[in-house]
Protein backbone atom coordinates (compact mmCIF):
# COMPACT_ATOMS: atom_id res chain seq x y z
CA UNK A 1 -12.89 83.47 209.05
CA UNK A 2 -9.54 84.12 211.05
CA UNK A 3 -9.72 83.13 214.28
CA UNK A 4 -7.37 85.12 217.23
CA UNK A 5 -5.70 84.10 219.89
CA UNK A 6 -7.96 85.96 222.33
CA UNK A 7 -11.07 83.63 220.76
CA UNK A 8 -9.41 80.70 221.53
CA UNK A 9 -8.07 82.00 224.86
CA UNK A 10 -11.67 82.28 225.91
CA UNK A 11 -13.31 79.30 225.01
CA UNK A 12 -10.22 77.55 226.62
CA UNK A 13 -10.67 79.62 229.71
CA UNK A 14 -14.34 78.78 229.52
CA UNK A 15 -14.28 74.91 229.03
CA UNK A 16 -10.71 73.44 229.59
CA UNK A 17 -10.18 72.87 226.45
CA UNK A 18 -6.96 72.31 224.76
CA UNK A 19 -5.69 75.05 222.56
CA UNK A 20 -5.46 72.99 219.61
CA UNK A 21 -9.00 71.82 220.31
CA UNK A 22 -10.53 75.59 220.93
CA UNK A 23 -9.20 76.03 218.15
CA UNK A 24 -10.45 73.46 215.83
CA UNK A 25 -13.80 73.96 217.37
CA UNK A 26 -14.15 77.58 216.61
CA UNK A 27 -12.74 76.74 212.94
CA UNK A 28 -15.45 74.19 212.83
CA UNK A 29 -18.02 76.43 213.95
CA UNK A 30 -16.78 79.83 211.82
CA UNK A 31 -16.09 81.49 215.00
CA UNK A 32 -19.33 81.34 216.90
CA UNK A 33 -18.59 80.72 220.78
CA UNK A 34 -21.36 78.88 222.13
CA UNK A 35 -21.69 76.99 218.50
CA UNK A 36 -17.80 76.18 219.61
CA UNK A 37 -18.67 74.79 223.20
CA UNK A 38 -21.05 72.20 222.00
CA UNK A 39 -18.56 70.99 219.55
CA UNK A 40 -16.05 70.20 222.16
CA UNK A 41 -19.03 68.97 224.55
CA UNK A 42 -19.87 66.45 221.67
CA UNK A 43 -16.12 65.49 221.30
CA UNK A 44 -15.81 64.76 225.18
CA UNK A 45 -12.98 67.67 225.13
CA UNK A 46 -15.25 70.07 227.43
CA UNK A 47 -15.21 70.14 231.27
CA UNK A 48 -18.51 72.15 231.13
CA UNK A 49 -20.47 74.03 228.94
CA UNK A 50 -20.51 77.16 231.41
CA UNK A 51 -18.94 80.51 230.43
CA UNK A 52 -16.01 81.88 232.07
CA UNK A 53 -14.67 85.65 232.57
CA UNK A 54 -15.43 88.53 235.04
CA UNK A 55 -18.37 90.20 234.62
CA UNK A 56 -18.66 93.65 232.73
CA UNK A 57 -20.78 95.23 236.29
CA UNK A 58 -20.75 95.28 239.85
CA UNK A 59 -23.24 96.61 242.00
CA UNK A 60 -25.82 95.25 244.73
CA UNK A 61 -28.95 93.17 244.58
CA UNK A 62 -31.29 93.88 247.07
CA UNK A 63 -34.30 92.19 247.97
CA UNK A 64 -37.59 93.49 250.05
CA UNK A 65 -40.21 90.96 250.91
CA UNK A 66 -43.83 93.35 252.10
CA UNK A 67 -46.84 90.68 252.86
CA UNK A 68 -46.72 88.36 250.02
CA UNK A 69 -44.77 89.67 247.90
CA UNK A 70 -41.13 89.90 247.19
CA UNK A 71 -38.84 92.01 245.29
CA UNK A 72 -35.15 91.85 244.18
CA UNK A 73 -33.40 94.65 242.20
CA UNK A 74 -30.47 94.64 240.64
CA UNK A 75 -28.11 98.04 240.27
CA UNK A 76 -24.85 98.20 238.76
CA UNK A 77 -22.07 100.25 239.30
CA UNK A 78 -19.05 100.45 237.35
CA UNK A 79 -16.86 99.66 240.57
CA UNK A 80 -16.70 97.35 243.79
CA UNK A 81 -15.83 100.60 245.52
CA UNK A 82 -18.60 101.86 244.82
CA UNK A 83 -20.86 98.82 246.08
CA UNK A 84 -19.72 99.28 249.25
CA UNK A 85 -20.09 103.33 249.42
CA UNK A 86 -23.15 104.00 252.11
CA UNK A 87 -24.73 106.81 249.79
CA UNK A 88 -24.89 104.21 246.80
CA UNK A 89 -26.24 101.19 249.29
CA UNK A 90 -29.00 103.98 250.29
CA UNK A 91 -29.94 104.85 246.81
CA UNK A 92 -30.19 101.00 245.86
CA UNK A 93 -32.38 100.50 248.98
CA UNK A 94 -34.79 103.09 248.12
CA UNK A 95 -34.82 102.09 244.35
CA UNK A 96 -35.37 98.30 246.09
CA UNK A 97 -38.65 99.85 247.82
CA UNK A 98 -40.20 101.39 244.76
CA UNK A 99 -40.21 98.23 242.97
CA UNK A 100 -42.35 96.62 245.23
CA UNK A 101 -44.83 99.00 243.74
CA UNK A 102 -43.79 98.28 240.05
CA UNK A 103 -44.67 95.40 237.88
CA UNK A 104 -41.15 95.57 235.41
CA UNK A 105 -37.83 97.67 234.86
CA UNK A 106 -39.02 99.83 232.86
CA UNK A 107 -41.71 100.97 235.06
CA UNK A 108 -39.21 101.28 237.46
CA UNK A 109 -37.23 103.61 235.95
CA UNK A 110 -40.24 105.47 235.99
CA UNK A 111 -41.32 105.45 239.36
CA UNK A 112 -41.15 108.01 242.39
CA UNK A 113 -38.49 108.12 244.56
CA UNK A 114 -38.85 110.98 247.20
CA UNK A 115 -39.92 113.24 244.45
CA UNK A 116 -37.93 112.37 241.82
CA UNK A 117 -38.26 109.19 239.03
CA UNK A 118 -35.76 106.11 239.62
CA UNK A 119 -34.08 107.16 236.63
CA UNK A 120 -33.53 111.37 237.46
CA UNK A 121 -32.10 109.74 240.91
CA UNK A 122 -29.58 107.68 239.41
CA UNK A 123 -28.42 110.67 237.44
CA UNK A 124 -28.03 112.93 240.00
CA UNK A 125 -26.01 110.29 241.81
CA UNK A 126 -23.92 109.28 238.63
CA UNK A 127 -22.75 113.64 238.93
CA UNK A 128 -22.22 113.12 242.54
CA UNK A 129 -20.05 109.94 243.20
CA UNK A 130 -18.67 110.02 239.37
CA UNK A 131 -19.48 106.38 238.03
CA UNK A 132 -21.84 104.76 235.75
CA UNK A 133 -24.89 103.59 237.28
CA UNK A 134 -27.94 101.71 236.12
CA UNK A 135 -30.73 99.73 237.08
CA UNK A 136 -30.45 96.97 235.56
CA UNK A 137 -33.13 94.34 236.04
CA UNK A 138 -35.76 93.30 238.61
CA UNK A 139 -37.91 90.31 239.02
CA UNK A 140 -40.79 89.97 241.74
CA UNK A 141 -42.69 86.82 243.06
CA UNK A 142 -45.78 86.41 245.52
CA UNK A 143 -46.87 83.63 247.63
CA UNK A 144 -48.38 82.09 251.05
CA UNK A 145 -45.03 83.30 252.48
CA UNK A 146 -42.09 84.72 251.00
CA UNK A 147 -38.87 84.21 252.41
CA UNK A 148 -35.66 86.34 251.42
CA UNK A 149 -31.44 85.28 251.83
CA UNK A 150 -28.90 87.94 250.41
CA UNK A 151 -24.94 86.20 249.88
CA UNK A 152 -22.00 87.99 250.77
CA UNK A 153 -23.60 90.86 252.17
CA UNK A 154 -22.92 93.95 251.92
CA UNK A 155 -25.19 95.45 254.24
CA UNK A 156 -29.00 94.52 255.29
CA UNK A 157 -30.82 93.18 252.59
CA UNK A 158 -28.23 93.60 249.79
CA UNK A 159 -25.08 91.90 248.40
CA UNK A 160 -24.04 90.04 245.73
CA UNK A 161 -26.69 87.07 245.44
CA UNK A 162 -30.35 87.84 246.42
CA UNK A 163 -32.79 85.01 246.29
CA UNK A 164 -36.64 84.93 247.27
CA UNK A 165 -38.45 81.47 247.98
CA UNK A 166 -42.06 81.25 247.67
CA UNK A 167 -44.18 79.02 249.76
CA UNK A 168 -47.04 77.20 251.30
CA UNK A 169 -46.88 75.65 254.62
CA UNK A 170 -43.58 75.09 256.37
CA UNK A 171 -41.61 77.60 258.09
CA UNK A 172 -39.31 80.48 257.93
CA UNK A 173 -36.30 78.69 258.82
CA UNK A 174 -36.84 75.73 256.47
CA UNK A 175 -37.33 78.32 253.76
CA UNK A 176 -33.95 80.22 254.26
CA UNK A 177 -32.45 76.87 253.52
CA UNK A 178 -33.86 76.39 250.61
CA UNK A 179 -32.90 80.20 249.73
CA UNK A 180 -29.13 79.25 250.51
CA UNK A 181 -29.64 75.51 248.64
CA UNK A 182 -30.63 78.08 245.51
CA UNK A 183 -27.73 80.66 246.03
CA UNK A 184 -25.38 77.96 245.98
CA UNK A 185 -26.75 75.57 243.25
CA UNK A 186 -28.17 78.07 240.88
CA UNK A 187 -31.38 75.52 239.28
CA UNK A 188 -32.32 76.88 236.23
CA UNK A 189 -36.16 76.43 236.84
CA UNK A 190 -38.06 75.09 239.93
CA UNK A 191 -39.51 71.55 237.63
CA UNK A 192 -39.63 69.83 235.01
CA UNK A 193 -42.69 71.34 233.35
CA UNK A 194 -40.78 74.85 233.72
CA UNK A 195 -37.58 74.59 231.89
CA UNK A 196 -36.84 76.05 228.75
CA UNK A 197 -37.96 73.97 226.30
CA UNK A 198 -35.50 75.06 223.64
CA UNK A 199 -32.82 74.67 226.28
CA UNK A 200 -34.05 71.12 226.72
CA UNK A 201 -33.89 70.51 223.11
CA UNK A 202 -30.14 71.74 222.55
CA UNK A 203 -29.20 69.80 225.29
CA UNK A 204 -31.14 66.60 223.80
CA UNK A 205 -28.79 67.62 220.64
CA UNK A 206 -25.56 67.65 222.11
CA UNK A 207 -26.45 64.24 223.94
CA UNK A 208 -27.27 62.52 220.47
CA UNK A 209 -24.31 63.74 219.28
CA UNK A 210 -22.28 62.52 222.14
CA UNK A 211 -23.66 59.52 221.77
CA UNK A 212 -23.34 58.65 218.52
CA UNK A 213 -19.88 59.59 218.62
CA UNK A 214 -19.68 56.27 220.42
CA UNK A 215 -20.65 54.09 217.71
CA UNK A 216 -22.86 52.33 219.57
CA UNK A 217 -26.27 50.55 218.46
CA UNK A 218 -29.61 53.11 218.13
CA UNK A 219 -31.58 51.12 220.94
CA UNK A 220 -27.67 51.61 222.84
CA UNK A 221 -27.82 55.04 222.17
CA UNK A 222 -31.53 56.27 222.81
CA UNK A 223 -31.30 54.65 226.15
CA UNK A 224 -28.06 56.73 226.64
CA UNK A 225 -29.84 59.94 225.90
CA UNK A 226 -32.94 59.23 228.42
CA UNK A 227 -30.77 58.56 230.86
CA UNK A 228 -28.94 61.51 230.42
CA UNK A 229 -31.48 63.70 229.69
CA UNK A 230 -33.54 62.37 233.24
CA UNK A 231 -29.53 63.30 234.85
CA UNK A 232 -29.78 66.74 233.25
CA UNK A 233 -33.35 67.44 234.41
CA UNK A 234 -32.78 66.31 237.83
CA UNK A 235 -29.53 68.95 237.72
CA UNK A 236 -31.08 71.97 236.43
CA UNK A 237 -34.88 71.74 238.19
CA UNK A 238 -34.57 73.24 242.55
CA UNK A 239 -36.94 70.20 243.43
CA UNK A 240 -35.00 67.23 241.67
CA UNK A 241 -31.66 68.17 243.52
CA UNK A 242 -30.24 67.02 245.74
CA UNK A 243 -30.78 68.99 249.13
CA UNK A 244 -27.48 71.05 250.18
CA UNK A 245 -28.33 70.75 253.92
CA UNK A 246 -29.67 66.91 253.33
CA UNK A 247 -28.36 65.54 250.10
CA UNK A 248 -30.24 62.25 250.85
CA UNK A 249 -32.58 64.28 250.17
CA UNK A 250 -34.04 66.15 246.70
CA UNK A 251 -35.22 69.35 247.48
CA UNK A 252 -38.87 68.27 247.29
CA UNK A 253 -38.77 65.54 249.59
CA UNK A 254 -37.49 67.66 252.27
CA UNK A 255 -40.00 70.15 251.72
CA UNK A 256 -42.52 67.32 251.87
CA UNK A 257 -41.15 66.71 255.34
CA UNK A 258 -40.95 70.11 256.84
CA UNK A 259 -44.28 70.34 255.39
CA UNK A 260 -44.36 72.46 252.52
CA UNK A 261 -44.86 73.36 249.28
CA UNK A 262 -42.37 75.78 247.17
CA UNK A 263 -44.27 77.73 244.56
CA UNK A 264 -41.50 79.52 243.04
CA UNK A 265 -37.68 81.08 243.43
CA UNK A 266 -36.00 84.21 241.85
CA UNK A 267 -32.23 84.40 241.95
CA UNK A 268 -30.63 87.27 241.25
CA UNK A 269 -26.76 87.52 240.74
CA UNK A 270 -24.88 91.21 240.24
CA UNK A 271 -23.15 90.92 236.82
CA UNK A 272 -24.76 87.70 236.16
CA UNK A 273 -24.46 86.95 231.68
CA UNK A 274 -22.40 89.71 231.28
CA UNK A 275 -18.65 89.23 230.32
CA UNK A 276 -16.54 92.14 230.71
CA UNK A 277 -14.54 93.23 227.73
CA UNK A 278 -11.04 93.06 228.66
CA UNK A 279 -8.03 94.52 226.28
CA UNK A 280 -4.35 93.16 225.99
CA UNK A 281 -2.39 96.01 228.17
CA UNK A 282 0.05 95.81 225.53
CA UNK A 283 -2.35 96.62 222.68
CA UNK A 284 -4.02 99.60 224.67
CA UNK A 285 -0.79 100.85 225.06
CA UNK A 286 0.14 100.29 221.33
CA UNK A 287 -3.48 102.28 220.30
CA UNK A 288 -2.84 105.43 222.54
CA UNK A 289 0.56 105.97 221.14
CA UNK A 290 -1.09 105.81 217.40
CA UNK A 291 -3.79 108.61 218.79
């Protein structure tokens, strides 16, 4: 397949790959992107296997934490403008106070809001302000304690990042840093035992393959991969990491010494896995003037 300049522009943007090498790598790999960033990852020609590119929504995340349970909600707006627009912020706060009653989106959607379903509300509000809205996800966890840190705030209890630590013991204060450790770090589970396993098993493929690439001996090269497998799990799991405020430290030791146990985390981030789809200005230009 023919591969543009705007493929190879993102996978570039996304890795720090060469062009010549984005574009051997989506050659190799007929195009597909992620295919395309383990390619270079098993050449050594990736920086990092992350994604790159402004996200499609804004919005707010807000969280509400009620006894022992905690909520955070995610509503998008088609503008930062209209994040920071008191009438939306209200809206999302109210829609953030159902959902402690709800068990998934959907049911959301569904649920009363002064007399009116989540859903009829954010249609009325779409006519009145005059931008796209949606709820788009929500997540809720419950525990001993719940503790609850919004980043880059926008106004009480809603902002960009909302995270929610679940605990046992400890305090309130060691549990915000934890919340701020998981803002900033971003694990991808809170152990071992709860990562993906298929995301365990590509990355146990890409570290074969970059280490055969070396040409080493087997026994070599199956030491390689346990030790960089044991790297990668200590990376993507909250209690393996190293502590932001201690990093010393992993995450579980301090809570072992402030005297707790953390149950669980949700981390919520506005636009989060969505890449917005962005058009040469040239080329919009050039379509309009065909009609």
């Amino acid at each position: 397949m023919a591969i543009t300049a705007a493929q190879v522009k993102e996978l570039r943007d996304s890795t720090g790959a060469g062009m010549m090498d984005a574009k051997k790598a989506l050659t190799e790999t007929n195009g597909d992107m992620e295919a395309a960033v383990d390619w270079l990852r098993t050449k050594g020609l990736a920086k990092a296997a992350k994604k790159s590119g402004r996200t499609a929504a804004e919005g707010l995340v807000a969280v509400v934490v009620e006894g022992g349970k905690g909520v955070a909600v995610e509503v998008n707006s088609e503008t930062d403008f209209v994040a920071k627009n008191a009438e939306f912020q209200a809206m999302v706060a109210g829609i953030a106070k159902a959902a402690l009653g709800v068990a998934d989106t959907e049911a959301l959607k569904a649920a009363d809001m002064g007399g009116k379903t989540v859903e009829a509300t954010i249609t009325d509000k779409i006519a009145t302000i005059g931008e796209n809205m949606s709820v788009r996800r929500m997540a809720s966890i419950e525990g001993d304690t719940i503790v609850s840190y919004v980043h880059n705030a926008a106004t009480d209890g809603m902002g960009k990042i909302g995270v929610l630590v679940a605990m046992t013991g400890g305090d309130e204060a060691f549990g915000k840093q934890v919340a701020m450790h998981i803002a900033a770090v971003n694990p991808a589970a809170l152990s071992e035992a709860e990562l993906d396993p298929a995301v365990v098993e590509k990355e146990r493929q890409v570290q074969i393959d970059i280490a055969r690439e070396s040409g080493k001996p087997e026994q070599v090269i199956e030491k390689m991969i346990e030790g960089r497998m044991k790297k990668f799990v200590a990376e993507s799991t909250l209690l393996n990491q190293p502590f932001v405020i201690n990093p010393d430290l992993t995450v579980g030791a301090a809570a072992k010494e402030a005297g707790a146990e953390i149950t669980g985390f949700i981390r919520l981030e506005v636009g989060e896995g969505i890449e917005k789809v962005e058009e040469d200005f040239a080329a919009e230009v050039a379509k309009a003037a065909q009609g």
